[in-house]
N, C-alpha and C. Protein backbone atom coordinates (compact mmCIF):
# COMPACT_ATOMS: atom_id res chain seq x y z
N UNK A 1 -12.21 38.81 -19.86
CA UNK A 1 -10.91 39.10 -19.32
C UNK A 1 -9.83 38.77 -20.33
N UNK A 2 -9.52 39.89 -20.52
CA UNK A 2 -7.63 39.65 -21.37
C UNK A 2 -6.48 38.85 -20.72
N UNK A 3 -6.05 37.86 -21.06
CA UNK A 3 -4.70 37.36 -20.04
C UNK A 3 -3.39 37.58 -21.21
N UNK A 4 -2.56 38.10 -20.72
CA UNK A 4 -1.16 38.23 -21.01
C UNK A 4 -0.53 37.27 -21.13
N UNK A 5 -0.64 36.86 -19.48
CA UNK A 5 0.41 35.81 -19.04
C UNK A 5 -0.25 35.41 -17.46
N UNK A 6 -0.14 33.98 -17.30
CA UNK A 6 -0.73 33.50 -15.89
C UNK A 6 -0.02 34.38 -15.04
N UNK A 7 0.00 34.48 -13.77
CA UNK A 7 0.54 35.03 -12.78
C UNK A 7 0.28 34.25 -11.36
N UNK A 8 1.08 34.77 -10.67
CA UNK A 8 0.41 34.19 -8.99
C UNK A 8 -0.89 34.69 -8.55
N UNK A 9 -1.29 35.27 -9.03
CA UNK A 9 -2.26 36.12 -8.94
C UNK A 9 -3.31 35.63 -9.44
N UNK A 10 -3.50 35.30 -10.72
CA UNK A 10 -4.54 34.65 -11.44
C UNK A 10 -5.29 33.90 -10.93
N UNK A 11 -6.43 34.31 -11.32
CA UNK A 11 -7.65 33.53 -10.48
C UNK A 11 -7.88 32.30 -11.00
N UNK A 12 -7.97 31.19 -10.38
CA UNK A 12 -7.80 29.60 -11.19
C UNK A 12 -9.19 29.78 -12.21
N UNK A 13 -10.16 30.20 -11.69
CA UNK A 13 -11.53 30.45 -12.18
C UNK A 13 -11.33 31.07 -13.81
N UNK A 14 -10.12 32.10 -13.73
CA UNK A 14 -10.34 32.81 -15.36
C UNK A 14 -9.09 32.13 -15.80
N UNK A 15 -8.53 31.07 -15.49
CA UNK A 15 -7.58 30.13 -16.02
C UNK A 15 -8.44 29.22 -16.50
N UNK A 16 -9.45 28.60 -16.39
CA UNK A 16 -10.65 27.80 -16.71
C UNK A 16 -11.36 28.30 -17.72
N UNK A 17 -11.54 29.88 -17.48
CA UNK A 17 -12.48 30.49 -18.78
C UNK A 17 -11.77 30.43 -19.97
N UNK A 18 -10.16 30.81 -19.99
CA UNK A 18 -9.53 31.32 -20.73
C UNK A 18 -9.17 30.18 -21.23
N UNK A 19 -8.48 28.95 -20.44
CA UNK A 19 -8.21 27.94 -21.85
C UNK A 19 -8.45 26.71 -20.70
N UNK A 20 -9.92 25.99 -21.58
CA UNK A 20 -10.76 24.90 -20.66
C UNK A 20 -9.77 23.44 -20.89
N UNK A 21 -8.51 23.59 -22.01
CA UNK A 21 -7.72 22.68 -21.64
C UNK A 21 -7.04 22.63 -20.09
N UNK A 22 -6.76 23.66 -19.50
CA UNK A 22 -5.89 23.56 -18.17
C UNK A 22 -6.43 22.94 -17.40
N UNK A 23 -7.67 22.26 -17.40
CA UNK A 23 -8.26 21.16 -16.34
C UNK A 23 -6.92 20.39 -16.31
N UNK A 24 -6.37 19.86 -17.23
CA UNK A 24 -5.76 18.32 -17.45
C UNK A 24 -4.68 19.18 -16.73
N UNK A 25 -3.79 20.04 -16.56
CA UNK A 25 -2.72 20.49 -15.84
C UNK A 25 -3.06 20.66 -14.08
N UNK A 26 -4.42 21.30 -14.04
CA UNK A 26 -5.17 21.09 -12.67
C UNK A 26 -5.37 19.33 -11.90
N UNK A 27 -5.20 18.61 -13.02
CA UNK A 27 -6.03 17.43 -12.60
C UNK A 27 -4.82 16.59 -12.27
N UNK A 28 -3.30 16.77 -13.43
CA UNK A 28 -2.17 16.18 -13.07
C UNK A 28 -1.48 16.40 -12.22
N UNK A 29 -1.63 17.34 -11.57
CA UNK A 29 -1.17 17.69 -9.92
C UNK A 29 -2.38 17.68 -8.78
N UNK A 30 -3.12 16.55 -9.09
CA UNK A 30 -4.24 16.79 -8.50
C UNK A 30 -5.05 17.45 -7.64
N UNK A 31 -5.58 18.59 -8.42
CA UNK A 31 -6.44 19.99 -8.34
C UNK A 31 -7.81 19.36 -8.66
N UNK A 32 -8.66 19.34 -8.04
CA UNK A 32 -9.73 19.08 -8.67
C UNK A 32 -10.87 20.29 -8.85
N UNK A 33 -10.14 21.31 -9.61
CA UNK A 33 -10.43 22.36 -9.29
C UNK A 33 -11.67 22.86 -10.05
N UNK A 34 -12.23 21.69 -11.11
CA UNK A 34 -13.18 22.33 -12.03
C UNK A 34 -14.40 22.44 -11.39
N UNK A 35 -14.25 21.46 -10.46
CA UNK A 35 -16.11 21.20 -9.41
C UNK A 35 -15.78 22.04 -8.01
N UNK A 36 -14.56 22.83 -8.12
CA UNK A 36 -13.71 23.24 -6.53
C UNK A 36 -14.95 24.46 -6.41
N UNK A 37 -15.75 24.99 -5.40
CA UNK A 37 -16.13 26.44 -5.12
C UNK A 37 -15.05 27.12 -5.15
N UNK A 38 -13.89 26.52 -4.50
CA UNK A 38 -12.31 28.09 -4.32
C UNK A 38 -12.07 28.04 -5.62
N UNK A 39 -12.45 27.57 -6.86
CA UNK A 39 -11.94 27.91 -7.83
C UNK A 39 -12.61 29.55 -8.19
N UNK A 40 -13.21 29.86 -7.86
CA UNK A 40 -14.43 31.08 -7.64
C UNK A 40 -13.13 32.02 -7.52
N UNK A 41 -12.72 32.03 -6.39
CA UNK A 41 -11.73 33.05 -5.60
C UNK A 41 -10.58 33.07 -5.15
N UNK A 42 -10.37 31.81 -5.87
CA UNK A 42 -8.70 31.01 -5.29
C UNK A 42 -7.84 31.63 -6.72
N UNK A 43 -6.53 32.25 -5.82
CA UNK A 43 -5.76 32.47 -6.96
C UNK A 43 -4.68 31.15 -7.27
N UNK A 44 -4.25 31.14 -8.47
CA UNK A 44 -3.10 29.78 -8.75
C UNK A 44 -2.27 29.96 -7.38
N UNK A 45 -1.43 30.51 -6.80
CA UNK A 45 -0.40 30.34 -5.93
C UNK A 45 -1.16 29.69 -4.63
N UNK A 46 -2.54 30.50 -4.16
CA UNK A 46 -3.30 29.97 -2.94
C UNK A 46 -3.44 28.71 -3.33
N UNK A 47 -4.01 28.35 -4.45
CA UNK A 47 -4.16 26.70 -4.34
C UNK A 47 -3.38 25.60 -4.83
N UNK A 48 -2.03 25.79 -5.15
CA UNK A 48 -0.98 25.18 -5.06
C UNK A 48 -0.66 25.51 -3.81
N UNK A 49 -0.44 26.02 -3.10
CA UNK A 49 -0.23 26.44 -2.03
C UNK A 49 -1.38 25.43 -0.84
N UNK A 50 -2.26 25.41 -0.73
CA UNK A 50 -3.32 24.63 0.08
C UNK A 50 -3.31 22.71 -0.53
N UNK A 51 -2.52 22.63 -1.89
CA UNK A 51 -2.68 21.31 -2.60
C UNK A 51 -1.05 20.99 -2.50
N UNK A 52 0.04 21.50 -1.98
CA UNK A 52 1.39 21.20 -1.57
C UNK A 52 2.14 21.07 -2.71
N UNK A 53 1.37 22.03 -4.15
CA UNK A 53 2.18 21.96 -5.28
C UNK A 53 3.30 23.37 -5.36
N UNK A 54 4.50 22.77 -6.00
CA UNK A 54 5.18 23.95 -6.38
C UNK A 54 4.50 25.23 -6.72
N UNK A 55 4.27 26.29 -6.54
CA UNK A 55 3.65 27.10 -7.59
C UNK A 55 4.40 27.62 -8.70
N UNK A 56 6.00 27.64 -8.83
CA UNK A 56 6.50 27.67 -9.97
C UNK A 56 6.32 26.57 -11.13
N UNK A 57 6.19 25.54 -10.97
CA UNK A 57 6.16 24.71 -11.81
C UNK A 57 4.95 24.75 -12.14
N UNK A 58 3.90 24.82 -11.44
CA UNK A 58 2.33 24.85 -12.28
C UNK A 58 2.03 26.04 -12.86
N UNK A 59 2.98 27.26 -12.94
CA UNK A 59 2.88 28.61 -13.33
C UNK A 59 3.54 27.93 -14.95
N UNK A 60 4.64 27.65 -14.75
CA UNK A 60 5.93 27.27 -15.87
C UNK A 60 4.74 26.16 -17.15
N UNK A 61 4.10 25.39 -16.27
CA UNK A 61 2.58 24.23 -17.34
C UNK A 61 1.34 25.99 -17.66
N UNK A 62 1.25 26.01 -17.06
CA UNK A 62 -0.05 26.78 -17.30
C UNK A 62 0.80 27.94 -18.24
N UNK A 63 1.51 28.50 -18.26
CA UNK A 63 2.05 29.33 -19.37
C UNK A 63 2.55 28.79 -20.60
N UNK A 64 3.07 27.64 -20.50
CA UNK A 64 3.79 27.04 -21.76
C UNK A 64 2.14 26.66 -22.52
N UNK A 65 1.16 26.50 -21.43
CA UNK A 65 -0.73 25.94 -22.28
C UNK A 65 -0.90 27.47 -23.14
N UNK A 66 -0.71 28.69 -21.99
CA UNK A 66 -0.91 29.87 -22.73
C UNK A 66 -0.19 30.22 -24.33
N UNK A 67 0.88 30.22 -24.30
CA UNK A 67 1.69 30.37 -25.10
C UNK A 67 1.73 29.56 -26.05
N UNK A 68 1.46 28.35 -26.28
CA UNK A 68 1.38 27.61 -27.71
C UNK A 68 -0.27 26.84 -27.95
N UNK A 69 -1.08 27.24 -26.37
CA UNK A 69 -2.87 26.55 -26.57
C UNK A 69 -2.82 25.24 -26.59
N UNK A 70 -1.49 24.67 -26.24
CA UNK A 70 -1.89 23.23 -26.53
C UNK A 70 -1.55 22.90 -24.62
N UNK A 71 -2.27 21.85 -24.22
CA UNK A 71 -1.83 21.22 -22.85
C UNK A 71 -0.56 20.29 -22.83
């Protein structure tokens, strides 16, 4: 899978494939999403959304990881 840019949409699962640093952004809003099954089928917004996180702000971490690869 090609990623552009995270989205609400994005499946946490190919946020994991794509850069295995974003655990530590999953883990600081505590996501424990690497052992999660919904990481399978959960998009970023559903599970900020089910974990009572902003989903802008974990969009705003997970893109700034995209954009320079560093966490």
């Amino acid at each position: 899978m090609t990623v552009e840019k995270f989205t609400r949409e994005t499946l946490i699962i190919d946020v994991l494939r794509t850069h295995p640093q974003a655990r530590a952004i999953f883990a600081a809003h505590g996501m424990g999403c690497i052992g999660c099954m919904g990481s399978e089928a959960e998009t970023i917004e559903n599970g900020a959304r089910m974990h009572g996180i902003s989903v802008q702000a974990l969009l705003d971490e997970l893109n700034t990881l995209w954009e320079t690869g560093k966490a």
